[in-house]
C-alpha atoms as a PDB file:
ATOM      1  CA  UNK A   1       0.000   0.000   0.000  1.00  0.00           C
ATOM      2  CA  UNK A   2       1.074   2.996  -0.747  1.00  0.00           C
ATOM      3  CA  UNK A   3       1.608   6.264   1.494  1.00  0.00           C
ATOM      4  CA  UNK A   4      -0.586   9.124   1.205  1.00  0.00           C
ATOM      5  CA  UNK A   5       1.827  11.134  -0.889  1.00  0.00           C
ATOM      6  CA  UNK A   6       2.220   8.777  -3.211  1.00  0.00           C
ATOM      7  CA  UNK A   7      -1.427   7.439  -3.636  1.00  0.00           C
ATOM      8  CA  UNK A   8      -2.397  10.575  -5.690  1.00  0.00           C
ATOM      9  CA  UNK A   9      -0.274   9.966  -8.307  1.00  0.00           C
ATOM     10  CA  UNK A  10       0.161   6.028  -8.273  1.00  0.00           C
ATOM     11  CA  UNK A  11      -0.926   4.717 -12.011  1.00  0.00           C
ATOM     12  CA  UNK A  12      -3.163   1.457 -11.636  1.00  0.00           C
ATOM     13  CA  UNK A  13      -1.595  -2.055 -12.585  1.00  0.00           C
ATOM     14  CA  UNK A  14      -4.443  -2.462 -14.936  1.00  0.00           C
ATOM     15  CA  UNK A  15      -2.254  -4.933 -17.188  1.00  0.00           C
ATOM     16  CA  UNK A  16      -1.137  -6.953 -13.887  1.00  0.00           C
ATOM     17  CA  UNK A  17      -4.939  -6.628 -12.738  1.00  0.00           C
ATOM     18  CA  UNK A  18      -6.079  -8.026 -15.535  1.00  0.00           C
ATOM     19  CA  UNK A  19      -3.690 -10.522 -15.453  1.00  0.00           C
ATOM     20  CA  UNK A  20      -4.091 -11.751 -11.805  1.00  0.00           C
ATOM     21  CA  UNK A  21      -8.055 -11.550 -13.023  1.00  0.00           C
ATOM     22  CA  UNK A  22      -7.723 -14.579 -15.985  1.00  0.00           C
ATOM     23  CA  UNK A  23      -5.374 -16.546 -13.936  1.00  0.00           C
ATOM     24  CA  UNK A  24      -7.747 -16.771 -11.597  1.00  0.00           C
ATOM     25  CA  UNK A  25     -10.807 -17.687 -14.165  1.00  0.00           C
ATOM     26  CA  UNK A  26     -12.767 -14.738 -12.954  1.00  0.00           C
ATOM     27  CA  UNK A  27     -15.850 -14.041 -14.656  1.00  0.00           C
ATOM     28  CA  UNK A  28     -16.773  -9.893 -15.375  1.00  0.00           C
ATOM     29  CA  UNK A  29     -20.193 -11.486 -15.465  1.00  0.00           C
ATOM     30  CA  UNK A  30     -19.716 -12.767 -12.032  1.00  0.00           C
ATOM     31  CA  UNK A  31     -18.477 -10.184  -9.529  1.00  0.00           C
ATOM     32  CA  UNK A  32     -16.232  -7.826 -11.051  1.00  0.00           C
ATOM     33  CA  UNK A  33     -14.213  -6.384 -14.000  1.00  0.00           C
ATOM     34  CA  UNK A  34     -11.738  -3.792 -14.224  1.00  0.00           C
ATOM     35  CA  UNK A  35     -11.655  -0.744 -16.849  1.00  0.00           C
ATOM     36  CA  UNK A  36      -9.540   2.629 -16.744  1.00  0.00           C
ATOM     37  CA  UNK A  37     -11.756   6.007 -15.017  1.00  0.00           C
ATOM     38  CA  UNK A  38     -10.779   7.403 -18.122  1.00  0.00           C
ATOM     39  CA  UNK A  39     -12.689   4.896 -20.048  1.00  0.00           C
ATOM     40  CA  UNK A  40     -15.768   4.362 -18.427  1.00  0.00           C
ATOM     41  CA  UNK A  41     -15.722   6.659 -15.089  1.00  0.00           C
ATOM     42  CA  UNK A  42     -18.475   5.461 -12.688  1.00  0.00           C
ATOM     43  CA  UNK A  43     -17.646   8.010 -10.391  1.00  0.00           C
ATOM     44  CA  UNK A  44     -16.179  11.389 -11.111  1.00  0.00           C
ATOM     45  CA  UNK A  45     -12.537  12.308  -9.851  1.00  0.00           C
ATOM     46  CA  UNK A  46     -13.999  14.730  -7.099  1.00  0.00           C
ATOM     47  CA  UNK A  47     -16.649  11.889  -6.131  1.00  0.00           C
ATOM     48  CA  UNK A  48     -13.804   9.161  -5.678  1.00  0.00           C
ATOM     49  CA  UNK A  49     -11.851  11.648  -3.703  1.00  0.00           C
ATOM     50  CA  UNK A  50     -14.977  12.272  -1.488  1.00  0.00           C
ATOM     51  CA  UNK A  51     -14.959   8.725  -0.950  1.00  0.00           C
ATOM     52  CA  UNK A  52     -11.693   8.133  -0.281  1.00  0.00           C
ATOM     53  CA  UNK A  53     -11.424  10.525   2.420  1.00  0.00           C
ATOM     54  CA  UNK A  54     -14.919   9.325   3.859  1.00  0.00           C
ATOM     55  CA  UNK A  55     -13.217   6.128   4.283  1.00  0.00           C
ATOM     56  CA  UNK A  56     -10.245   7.188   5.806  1.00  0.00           C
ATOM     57  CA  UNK A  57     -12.317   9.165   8.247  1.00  0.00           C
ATOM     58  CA  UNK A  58     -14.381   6.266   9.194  1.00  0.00           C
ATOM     59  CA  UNK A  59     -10.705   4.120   9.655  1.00  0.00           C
ATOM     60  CA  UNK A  60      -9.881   6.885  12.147  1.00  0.00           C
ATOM     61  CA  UNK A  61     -12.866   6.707  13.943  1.00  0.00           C
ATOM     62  CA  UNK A  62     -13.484   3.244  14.646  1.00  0.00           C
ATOM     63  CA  UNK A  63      -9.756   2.310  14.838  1.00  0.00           C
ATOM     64  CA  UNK A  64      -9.126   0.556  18.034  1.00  0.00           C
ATOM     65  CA  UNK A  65      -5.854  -0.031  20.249  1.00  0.00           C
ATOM     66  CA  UNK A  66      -4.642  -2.812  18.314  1.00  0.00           C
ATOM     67  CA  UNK A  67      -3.500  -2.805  14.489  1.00  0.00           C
ATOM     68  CA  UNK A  68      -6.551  -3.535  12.363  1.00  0.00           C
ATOM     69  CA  UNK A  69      -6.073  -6.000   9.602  1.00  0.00           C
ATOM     70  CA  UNK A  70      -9.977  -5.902   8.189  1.00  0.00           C
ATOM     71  CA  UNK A  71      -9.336  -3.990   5.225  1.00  0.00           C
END
């Protein structure tokens, strides 16, 4: 995982995503599939950034004493 500084500007595997996807005979049908947000953006930049720090809020707030390995 990256840190925050570099998260911004980290370019997504998609080649190594894909592959990792048909190695393990997944399905788009079934679960998942993977496209670029330049290609077929289901949320906007500014929504995905929303999002993102939403989550990290949330991480804060329900963080307990001991490392959390849920996520």
């Amino acid at each position: 995982m990256f840190p925050d500084s570099e998260r911004a500007n980290a370019v997504t595997p998609m080649a190594e995503l894909c592959a990792m996807a048909r190695a393990e005979l997944a399905d788009p049908t079934q679960t998942f599939s993977f496209s670029l947000y330049d290609t077929n953006p289901l949320l906007d930049v500014t929504a995905r950034n929303l999002l993102a720090l939403f989550l990290d809020f949330m991480w804060d707030k329900t963080q307990s004493g001991d490392a959390r390995v849920d996520m």
